[in-house]
C-alpha atoms as a PDB file:
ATOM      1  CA  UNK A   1      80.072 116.918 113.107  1.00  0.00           C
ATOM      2  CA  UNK A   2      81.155 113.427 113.227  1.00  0.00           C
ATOM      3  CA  UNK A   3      79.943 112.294 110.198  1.00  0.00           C
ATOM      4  CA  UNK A   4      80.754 115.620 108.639  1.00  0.00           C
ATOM      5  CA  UNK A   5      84.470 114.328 109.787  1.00  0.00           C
ATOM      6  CA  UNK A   6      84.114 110.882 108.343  1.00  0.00           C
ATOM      7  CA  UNK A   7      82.237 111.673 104.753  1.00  0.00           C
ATOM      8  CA  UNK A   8      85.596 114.055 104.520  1.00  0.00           C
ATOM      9  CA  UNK A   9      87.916 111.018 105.441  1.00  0.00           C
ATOM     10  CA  UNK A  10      85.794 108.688 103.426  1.00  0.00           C
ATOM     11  CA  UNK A  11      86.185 111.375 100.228  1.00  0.00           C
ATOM     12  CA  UNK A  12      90.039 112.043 100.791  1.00  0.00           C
ATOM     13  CA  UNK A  13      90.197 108.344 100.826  1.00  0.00           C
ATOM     14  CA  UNK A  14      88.283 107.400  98.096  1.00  0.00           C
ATOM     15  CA  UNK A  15      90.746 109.543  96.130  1.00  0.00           C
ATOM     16  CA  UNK A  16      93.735 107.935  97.449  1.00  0.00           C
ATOM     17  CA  UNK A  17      91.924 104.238  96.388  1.00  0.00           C
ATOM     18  CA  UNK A  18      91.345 105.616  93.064  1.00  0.00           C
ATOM     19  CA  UNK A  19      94.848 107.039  92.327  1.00  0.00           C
ATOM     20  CA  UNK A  20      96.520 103.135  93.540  1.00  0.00           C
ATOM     21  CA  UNK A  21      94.085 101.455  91.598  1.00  0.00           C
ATOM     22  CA  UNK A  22      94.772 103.043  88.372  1.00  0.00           C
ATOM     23  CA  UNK A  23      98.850 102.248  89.153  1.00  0.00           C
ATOM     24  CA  UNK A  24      97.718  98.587  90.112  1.00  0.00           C
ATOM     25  CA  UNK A  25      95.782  98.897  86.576  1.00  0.00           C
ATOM     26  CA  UNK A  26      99.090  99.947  84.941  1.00  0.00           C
ATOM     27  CA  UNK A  27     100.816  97.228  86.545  1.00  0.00           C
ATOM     28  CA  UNK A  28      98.467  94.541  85.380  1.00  0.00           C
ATOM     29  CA  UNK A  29      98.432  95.624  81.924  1.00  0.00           C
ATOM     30  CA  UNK A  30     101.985  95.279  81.779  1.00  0.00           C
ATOM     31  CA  UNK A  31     102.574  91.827  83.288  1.00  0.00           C
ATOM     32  CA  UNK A  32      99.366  90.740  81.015  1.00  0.00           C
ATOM     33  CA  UNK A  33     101.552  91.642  77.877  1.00  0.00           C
ATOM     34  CA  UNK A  34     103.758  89.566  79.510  1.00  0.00           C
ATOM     35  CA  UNK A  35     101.929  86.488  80.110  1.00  0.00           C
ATOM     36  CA  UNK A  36     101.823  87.207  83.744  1.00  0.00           C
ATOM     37  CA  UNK A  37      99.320  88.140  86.645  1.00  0.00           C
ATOM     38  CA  UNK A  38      98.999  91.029  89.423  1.00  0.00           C
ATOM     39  CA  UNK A  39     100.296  88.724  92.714  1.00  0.00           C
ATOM     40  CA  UNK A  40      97.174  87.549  94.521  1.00  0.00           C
ATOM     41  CA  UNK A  41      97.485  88.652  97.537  1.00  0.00           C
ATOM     42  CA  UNK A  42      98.286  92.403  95.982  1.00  0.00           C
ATOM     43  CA  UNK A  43      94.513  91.689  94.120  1.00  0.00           C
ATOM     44  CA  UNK A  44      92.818  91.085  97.412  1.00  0.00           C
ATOM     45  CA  UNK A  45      94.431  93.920  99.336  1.00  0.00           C
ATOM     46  CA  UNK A  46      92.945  96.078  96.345  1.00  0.00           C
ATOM     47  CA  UNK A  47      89.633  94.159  96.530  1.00  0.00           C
ATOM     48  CA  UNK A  48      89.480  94.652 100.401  1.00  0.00           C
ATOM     49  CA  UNK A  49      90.167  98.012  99.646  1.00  0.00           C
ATOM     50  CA  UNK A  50      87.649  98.536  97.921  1.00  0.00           C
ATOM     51  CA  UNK A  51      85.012  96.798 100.510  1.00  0.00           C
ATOM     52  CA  UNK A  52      86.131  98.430 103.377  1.00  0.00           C
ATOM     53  CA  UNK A  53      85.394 101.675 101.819  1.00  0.00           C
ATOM     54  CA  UNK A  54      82.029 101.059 100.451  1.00  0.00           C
ATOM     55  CA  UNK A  55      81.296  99.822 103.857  1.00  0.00           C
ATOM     56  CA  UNK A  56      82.419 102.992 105.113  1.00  0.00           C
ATOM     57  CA  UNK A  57      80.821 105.168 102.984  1.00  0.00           C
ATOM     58  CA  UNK A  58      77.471 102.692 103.957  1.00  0.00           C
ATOM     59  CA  UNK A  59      78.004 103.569 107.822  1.00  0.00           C
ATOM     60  CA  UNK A  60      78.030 107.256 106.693  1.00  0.00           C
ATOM     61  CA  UNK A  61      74.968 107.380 104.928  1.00  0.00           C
ATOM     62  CA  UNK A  62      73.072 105.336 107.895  1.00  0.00           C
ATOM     63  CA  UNK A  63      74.490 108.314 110.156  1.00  0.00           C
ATOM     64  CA  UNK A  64      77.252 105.432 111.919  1.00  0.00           C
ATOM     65  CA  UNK A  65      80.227 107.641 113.235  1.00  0.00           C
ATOM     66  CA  UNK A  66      81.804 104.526 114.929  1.00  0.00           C
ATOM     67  CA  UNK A  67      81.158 101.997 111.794  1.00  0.00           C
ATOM     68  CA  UNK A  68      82.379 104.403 109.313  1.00  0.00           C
ATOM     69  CA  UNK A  69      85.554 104.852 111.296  1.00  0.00           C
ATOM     70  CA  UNK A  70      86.029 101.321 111.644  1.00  0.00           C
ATOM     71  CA  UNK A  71      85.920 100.674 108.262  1.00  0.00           C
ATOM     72  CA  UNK A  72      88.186 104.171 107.379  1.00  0.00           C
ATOM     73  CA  UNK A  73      90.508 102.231 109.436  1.00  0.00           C
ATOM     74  CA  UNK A  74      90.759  98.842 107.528  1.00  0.00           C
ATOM     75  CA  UNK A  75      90.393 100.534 104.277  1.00  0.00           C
ATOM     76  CA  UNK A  76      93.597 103.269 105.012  1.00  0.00           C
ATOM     77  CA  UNK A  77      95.374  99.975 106.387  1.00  0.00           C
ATOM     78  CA  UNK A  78      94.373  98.528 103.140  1.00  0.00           C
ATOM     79  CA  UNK A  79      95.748 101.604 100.990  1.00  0.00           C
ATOM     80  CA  UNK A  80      99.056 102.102 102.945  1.00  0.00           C
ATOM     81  CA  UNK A  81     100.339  97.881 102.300  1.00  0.00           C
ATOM     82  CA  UNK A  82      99.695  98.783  98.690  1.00  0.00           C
ATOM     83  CA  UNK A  83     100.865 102.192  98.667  1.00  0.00           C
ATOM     84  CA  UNK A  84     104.058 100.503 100.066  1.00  0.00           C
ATOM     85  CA  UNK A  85     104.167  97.962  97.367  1.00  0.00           C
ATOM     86  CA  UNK A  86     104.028 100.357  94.933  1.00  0.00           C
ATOM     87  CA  UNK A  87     106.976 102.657  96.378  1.00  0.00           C
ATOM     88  CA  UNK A  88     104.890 105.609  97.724  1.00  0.00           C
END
């Protein structure tokens, strides 16, 4: 039931990480036409993002409640600081 729980979490994430990377994508085409760059650390939140939630999805498939909650954790911290930059 556990990991039942946190495949769920890891797919309702996953969707989440998807949606802020395509507005981070929309962003970065934009300041590119400018001559300009996404700001780093923006591009490593995303990147860690990403990570964390691999790594989660990892702990699922090896059957790791407590790792794939760990790394549910970093990855919705990850998702909220750029859900915030990008006014959600």
């Amino acid at each position: 039931a556990e990991i039942e729980q946190a495949q769920h979490e890891v797919d309702q994430l996953t969707s989440r990480a998807m949606a802020v990377s395509q507005s981070l994508d929309g962003i970065r085409r934009g300041q590119a036409a400018q001559g300009l760059g996404l700001r780093g650390d923006i591009a490593a939140s995303e990147q860690r993002m990403k990570a964390d939630l691999s790594s989660a999805q990892s702990a699922v498939d090896k059957q790791d409640a407590a790792g794939a909650k760990k790394y549910l954790g970093y990855a919705e911290a990850e998702a909220e600081k750029l859900e915030k930059f990008l006014g959600r």
